[in-house]
PDB file of N, CA and C in Angstrom:
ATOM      1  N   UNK A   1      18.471  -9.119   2.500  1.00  0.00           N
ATOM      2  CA  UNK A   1      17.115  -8.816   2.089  1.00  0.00           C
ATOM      3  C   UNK A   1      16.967  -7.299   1.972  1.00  0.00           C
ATOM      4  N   UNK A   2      16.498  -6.527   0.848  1.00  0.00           N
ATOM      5  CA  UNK A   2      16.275  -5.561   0.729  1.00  0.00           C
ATOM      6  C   UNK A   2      14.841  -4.801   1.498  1.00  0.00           C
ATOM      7  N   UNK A   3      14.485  -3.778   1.849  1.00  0.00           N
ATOM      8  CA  UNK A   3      13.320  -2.991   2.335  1.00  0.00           C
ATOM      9  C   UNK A   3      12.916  -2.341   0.750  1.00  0.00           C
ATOM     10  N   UNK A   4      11.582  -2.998   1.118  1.00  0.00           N
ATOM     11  CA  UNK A   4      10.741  -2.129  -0.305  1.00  0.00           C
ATOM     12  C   UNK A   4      10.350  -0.928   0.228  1.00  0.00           C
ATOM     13  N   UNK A   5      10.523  -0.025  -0.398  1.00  0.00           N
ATOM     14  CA  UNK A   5      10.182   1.520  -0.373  1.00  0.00           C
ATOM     15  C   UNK A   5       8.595   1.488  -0.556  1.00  0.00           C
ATOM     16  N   UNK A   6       7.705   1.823   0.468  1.00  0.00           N
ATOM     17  CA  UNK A   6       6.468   1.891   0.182  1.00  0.00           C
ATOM     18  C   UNK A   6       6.096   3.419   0.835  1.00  0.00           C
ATOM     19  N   UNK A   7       4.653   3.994   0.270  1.00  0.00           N
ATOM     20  CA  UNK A   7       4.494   5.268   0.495  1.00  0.00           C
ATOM     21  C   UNK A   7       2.858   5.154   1.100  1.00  0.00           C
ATOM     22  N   UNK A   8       2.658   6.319   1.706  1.00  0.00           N
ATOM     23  CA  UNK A   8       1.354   6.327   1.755  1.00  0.00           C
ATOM     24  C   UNK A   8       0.529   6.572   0.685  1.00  0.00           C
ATOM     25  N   UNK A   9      -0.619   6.116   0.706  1.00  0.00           N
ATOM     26  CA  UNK A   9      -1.582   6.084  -0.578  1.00  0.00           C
ATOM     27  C   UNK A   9      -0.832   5.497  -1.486  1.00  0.00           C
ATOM     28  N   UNK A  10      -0.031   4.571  -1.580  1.00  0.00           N
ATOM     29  CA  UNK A  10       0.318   3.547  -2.679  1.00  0.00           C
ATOM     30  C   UNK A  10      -1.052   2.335  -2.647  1.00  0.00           C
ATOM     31  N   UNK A  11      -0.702   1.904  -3.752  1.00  0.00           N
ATOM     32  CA  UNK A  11      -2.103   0.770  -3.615  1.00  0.00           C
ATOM     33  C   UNK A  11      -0.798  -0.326  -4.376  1.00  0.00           C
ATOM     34  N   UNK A  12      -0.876  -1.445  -3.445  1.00  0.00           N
ATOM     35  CA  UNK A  12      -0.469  -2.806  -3.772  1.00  0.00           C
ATOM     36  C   UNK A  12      -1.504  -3.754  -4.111  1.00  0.00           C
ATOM     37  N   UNK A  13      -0.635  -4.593  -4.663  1.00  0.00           N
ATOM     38  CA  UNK A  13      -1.656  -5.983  -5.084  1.00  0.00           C
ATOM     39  C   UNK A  13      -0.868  -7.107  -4.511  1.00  0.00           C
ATOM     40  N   UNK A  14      -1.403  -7.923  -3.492  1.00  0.00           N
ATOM     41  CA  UNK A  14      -0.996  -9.082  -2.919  1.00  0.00           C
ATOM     42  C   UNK A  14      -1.129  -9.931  -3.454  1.00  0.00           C
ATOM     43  N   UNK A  15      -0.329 -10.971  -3.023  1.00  0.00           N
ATOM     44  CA  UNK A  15      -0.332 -12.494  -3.505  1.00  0.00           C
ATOM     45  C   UNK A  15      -1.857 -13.338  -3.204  1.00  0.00           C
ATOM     46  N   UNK A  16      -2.401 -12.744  -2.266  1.00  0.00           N
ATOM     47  CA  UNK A  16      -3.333 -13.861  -1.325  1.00  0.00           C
ATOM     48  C   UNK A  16      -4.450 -12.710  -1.631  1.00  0.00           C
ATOM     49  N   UNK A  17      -5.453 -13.158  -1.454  1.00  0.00           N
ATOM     50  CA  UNK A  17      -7.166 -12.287  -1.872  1.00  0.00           C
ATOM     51  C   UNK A  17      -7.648 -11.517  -0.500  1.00  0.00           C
ATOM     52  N   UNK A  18      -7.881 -11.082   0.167  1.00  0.00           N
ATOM     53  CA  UNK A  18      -8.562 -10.282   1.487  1.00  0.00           C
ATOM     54  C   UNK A  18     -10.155 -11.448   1.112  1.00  0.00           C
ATOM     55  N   UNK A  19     -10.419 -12.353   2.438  1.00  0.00           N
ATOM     56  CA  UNK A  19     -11.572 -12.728   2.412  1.00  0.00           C
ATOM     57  C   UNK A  19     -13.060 -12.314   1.801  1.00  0.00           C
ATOM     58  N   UNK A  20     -13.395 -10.973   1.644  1.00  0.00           N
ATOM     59  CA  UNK A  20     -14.384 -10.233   1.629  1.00  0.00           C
ATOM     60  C   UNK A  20     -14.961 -10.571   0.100  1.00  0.00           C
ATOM     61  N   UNK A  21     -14.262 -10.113  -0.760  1.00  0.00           N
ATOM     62  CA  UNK A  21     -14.651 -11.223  -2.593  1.00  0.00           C
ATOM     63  C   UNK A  21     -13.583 -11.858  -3.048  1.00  0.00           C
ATOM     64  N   UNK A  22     -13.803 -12.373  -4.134  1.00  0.00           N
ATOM     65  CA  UNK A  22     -12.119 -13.684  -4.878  1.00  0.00           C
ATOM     66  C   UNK A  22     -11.583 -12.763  -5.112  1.00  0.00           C
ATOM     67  N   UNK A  23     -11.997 -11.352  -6.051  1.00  0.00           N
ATOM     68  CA  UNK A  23     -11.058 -11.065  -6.400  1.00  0.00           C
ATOM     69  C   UNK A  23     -10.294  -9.762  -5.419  1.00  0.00           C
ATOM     70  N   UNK A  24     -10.070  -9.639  -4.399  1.00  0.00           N
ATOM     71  CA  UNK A  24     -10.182  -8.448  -3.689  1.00  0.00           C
ATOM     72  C   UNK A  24      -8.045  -8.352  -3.459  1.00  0.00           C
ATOM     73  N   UNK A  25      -7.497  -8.290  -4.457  1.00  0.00           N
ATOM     74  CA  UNK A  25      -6.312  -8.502  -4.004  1.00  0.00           C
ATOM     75  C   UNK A  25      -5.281  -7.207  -3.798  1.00  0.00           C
ATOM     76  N   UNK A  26      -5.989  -5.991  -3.977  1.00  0.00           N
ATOM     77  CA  UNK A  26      -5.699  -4.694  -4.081  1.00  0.00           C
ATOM     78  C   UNK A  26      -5.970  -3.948  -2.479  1.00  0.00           C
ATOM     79  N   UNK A  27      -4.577  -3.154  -2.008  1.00  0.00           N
ATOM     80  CA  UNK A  27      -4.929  -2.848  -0.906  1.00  0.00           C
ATOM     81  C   UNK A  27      -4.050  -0.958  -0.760  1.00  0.00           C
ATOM     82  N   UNK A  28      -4.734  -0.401  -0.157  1.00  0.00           N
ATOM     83  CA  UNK A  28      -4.298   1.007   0.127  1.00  0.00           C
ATOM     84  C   UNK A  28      -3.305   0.830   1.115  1.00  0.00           C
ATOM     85  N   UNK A  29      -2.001   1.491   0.988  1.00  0.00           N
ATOM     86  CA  UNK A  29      -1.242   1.778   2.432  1.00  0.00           C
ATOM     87  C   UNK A  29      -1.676   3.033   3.115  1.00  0.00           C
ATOM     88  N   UNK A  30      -2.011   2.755   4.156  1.00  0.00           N
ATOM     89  CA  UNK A  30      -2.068   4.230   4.997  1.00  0.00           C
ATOM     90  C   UNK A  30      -1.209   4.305   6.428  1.00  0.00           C
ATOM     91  N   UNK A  31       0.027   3.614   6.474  1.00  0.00           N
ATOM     92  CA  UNK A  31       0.685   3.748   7.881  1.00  0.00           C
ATOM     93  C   UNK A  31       1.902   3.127   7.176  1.00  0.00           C
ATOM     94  N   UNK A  32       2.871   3.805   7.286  1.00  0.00           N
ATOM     95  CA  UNK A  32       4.436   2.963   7.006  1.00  0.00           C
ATOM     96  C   UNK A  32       5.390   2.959   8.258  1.00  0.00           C
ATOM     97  N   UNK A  33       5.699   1.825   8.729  1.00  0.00           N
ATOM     98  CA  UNK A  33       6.717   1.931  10.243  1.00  0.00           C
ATOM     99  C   UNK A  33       6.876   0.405  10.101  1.00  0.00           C
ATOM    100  N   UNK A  34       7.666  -0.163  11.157  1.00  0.00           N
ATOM    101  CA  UNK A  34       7.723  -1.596  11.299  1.00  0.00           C
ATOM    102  C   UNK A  34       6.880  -2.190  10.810  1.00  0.00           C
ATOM    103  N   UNK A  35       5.522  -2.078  11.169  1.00  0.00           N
ATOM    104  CA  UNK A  35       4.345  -2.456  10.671  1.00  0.00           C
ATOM    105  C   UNK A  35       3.747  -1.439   9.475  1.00  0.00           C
ATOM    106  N   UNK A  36       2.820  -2.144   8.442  1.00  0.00           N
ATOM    107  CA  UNK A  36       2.368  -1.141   8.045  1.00  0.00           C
ATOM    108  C   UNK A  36       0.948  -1.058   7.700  1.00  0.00           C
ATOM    109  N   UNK A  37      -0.374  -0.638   8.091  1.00  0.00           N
ATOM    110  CA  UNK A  37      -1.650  -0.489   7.802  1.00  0.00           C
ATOM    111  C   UNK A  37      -2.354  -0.526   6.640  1.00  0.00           C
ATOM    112  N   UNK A  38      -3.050  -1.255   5.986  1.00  0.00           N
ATOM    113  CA  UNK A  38      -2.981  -1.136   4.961  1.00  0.00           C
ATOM    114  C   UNK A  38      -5.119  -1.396   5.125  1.00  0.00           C
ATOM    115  N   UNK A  39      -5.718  -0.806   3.635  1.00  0.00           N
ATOM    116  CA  UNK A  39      -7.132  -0.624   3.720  1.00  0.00           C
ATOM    117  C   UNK A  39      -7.313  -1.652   2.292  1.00  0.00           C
ATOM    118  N   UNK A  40      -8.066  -2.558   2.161  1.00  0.00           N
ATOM    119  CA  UNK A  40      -9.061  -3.546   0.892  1.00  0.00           C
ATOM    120  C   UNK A  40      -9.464  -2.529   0.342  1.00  0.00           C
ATOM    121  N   UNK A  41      -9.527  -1.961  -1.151  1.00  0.00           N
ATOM    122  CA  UNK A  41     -10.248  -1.171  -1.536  1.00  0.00           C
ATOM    123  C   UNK A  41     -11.301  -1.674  -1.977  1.00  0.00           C
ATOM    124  N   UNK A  42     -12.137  -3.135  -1.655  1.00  0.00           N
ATOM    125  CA  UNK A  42     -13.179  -3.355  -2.208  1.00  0.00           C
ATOM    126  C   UNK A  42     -14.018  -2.842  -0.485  1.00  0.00           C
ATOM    127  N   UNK A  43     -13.815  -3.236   0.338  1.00  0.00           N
ATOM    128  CA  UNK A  43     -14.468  -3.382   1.625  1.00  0.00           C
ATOM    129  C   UNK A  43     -14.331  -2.029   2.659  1.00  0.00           C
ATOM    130  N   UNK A  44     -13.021  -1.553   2.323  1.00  0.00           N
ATOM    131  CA  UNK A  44     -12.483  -0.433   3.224  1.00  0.00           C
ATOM    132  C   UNK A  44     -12.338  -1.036   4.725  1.00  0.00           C
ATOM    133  N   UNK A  45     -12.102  -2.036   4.621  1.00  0.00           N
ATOM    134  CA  UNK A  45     -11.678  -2.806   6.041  1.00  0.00           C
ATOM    135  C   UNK A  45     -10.396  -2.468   6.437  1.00  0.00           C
ATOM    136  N   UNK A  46      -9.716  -2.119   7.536  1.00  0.00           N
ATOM    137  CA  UNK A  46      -7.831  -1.887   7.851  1.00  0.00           C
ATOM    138  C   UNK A  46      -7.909  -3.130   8.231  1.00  0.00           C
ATOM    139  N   UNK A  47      -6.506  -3.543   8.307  1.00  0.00           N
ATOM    140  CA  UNK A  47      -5.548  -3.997   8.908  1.00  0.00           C
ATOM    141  C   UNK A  47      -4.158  -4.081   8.861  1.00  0.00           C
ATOM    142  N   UNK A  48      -3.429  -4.411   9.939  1.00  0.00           N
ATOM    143  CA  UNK A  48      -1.816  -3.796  10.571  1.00  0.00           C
ATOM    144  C   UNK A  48      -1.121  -4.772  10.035  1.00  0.00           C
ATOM    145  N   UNK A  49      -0.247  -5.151   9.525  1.00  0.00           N
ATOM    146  CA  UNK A  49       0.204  -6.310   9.268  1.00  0.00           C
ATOM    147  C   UNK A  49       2.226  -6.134   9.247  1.00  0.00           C
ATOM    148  N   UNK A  50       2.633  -6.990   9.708  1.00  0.00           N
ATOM    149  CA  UNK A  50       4.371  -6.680  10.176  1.00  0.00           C
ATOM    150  C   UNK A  50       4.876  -6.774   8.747  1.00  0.00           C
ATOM    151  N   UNK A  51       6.103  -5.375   8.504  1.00  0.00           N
ATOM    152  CA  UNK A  51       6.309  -5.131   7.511  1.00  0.00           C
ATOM    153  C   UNK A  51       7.212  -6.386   6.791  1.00  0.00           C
ATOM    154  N   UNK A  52       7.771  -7.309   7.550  1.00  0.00           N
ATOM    155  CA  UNK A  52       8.380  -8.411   6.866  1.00  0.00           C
ATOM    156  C   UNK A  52       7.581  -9.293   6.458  1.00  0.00           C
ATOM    157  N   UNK A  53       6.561  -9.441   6.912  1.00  0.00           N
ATOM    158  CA  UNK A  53       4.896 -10.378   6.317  1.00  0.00           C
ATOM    159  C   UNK A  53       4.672  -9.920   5.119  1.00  0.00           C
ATOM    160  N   UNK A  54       4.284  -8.560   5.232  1.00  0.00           N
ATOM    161  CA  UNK A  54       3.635  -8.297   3.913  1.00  0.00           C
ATOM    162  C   UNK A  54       4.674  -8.136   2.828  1.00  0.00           C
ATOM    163  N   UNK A  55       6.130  -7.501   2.960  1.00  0.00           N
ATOM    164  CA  UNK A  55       6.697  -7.804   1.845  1.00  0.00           C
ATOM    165  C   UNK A  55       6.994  -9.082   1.327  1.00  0.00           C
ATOM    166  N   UNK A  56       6.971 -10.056   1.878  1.00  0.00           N
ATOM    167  CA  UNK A  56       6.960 -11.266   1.461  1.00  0.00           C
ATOM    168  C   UNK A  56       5.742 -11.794   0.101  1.00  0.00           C
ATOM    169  N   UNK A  57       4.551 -11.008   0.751  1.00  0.00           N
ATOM    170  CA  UNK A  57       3.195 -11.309  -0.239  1.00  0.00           C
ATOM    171  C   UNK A  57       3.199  -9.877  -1.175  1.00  0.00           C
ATOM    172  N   UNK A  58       4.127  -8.755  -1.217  1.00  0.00           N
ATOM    173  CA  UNK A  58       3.578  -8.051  -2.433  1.00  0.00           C
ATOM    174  C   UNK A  58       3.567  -8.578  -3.606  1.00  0.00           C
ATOM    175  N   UNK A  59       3.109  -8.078  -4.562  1.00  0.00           N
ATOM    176  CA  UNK A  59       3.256  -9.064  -6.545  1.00  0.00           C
ATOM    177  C   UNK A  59       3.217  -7.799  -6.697  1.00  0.00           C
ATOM    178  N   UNK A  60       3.216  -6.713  -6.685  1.00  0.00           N
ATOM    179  CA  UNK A  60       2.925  -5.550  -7.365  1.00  0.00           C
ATOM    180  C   UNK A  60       2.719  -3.879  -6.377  1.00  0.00           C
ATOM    181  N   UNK A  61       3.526  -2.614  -6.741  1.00  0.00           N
ATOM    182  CA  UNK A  61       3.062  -1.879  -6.051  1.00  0.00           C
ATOM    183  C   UNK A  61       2.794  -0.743  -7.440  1.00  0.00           C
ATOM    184  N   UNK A  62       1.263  -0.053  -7.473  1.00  0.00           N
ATOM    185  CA  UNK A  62       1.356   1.198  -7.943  1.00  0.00           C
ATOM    186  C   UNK A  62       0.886   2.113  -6.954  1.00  0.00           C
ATOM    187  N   UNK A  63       2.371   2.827  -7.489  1.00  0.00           N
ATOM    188  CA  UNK A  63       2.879   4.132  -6.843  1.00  0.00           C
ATOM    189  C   UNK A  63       1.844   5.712  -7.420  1.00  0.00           C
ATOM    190  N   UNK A  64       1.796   6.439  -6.986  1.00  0.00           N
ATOM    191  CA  UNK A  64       0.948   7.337  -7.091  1.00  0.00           C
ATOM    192  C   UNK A  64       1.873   8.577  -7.434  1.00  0.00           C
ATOM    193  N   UNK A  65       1.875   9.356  -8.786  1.00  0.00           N
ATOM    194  CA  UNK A  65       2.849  10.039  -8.817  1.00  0.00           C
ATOM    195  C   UNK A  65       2.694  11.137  -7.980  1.00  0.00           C
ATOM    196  N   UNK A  66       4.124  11.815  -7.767  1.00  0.00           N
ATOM    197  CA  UNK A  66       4.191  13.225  -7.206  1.00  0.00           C
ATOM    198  C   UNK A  66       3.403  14.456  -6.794  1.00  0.00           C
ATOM    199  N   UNK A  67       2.453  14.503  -5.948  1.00  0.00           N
ATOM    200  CA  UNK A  67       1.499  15.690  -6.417  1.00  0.00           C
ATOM    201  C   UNK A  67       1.950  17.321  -6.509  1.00  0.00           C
ATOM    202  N   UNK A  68       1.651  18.110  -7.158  1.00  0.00           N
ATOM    203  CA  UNK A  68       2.378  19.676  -7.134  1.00  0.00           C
ATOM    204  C   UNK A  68       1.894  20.519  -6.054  1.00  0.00           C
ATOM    205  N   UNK A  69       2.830  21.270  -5.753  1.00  0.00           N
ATOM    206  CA  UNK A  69       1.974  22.338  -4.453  1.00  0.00           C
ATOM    207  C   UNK A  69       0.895  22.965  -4.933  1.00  0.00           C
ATOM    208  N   UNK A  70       0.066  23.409  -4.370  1.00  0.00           N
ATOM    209  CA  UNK A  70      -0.797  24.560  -4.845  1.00  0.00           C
ATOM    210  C   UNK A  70       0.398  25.952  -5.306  1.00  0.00           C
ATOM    211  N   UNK A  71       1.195  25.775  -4.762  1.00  0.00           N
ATOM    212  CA  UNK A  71       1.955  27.304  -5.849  1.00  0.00           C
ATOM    213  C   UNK A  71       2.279  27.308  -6.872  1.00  0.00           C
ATOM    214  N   UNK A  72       2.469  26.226  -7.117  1.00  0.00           N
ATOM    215  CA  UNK A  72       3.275  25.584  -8.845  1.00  0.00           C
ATOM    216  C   UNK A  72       4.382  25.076  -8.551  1.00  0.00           C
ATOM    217  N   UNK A  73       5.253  25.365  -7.477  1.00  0.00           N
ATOM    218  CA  UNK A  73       6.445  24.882  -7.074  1.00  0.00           C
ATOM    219  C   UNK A  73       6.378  22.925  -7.121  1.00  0.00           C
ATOM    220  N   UNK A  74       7.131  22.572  -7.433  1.00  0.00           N
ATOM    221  CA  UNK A  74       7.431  21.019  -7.494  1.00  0.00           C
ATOM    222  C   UNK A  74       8.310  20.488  -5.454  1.00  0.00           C
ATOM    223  N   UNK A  75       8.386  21.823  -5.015  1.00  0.00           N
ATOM    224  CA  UNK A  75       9.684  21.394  -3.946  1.00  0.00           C
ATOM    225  C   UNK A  75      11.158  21.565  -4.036  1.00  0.00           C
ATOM    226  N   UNK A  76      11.567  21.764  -5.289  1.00  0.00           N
ATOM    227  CA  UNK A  76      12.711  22.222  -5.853  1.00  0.00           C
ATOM    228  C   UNK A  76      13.656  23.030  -5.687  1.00  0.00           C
TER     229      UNK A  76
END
Protein backbone atom coordinates (compact mmCIF):
# COMPACT_ATOMS: atom_id res chain seq x y z
CA UNK A 1 0.00 0.00 0.00
CA UNK A 2 1.34 3.24 -0.92
CA UNK A 3 1.22 6.67 1.57
CA UNK A 4 -0.52 9.53 -0.20
CA UNK A 5 1.51 12.60 0.06
CA UNK A 6 -0.81 15.11 1.65
CA UNK A 7 0.09 18.79 2.66
CA UNK A 8 -1.23 21.29 4.80
CA UNK A 9 -3.92 23.49 3.37
CA UNK A 10 -4.63 20.87 0.71
CA UNK A 11 -8.40 20.57 0.36
CA UNK A 12 -9.66 16.92 -0.41
CA UNK A 13 -12.88 15.61 -1.49
CA UNK A 14 -14.10 12.42 0.26
CA UNK A 15 -16.02 9.61 -0.64
CA UNK A 16 -18.70 10.02 2.23
CA UNK A 17 -20.50 13.74 2.85
CA UNK A 18 -19.56 15.37 6.55
CA UNK A 19 -23.21 15.27 8.17
CA UNK A 20 -23.69 19.07 8.32
CA UNK A 21 -25.30 19.45 4.30
CA UNK A 22 -25.54 16.52 1.29
CA UNK A 23 -23.29 18.12 -0.35
CA UNK A 24 -20.42 18.90 2.13
CA UNK A 25 -17.73 16.47 0.74
CA UNK A 26 -14.74 18.91 0.67
CA UNK A 27 -12.38 19.09 3.58
CA UNK A 28 -9.16 21.31 4.57
CA UNK A 29 -6.03 19.43 5.96
CA UNK A 30 -4.52 21.20 8.77
CA UNK A 31 -2.35 18.45 10.74
CA UNK A 32 -0.34 15.68 8.81
CA UNK A 33 1.19 12.75 11.23
CA UNK A 34 -0.27 9.27 11.80
CA UNK A 35 -3.39 10.92 12.10
CA UNK A 36 -4.40 13.73 10.20
CA UNK A 37 -6.89 16.82 11.12
CA UNK A 38 -8.79 17.82 8.74
CA UNK A 39 -11.65 21.11 8.74
CA UNK A 40 -15.50 20.80 6.43
CA UNK A 41 -15.20 23.85 4.55
CA UNK A 42 -18.89 24.24 4.62
CA UNK A 43 -19.15 24.19 8.66
CA UNK A 44 -15.46 24.76 9.77
CA UNK A 45 -15.97 21.87 12.14
CA UNK A 46 -12.27 19.70 12.84
CA UNK A 47 -11.85 16.46 13.11
CA UNK A 48 -8.74 13.87 13.67
CA UNK A 49 -9.21 11.01 11.74
CA UNK A 50 -6.29 7.89 11.42
CA UNK A 51 -4.33 8.39 8.40
CA UNK A 52 -5.16 4.79 7.05
CA UNK A 53 -9.09 5.67 7.41
CA UNK A 54 -9.02 8.55 5.55
CA UNK A 55 -6.86 7.42 2.73
CA UNK A 56 -9.06 4.78 2.13
CA UNK A 57 -12.10 7.52 1.55
CA UNK A 58 -10.03 10.17 -0.51
CA UNK A 59 -11.67 10.54 -4.40
CA UNK A 60 -9.70 13.53 -4.94
CA UNK A 61 -6.90 15.86 -3.55
CA UNK A 62 -6.40 19.64 -4.74
CA UNK A 63 -3.14 20.60 -3.98
CA UNK A 64 -2.42 24.25 -3.52
CA UNK A 65 0.46 25.43 -5.59
CA UNK A 66 3.85 26.57 -4.27
CA UNK A 67 3.71 29.93 -2.65
CA UNK A 68 6.89 32.48 -3.40
CA UNK A 69 8.86 34.11 -0.59
CA UNK A 70 8.29 37.61 -0.09
CA UNK A 71 11.93 38.11 -1.69
CA UNK A 72 11.20 36.66 -5.02
CA UNK A 73 13.32 33.73 -4.24
CA UNK A 74 11.36 30.34 -5.10
CA UNK A 75 13.86 28.40 -2.31
CA UNK A 76 16.26 27.51 -4.95
Amino acid sequence: MNIIKLCENDIITLRKNHPCEKKAYDFKVLMVGSDIKIQCVKCLRTVIVPRIKLEKNIRLINSEPPHKSAFGTDGK
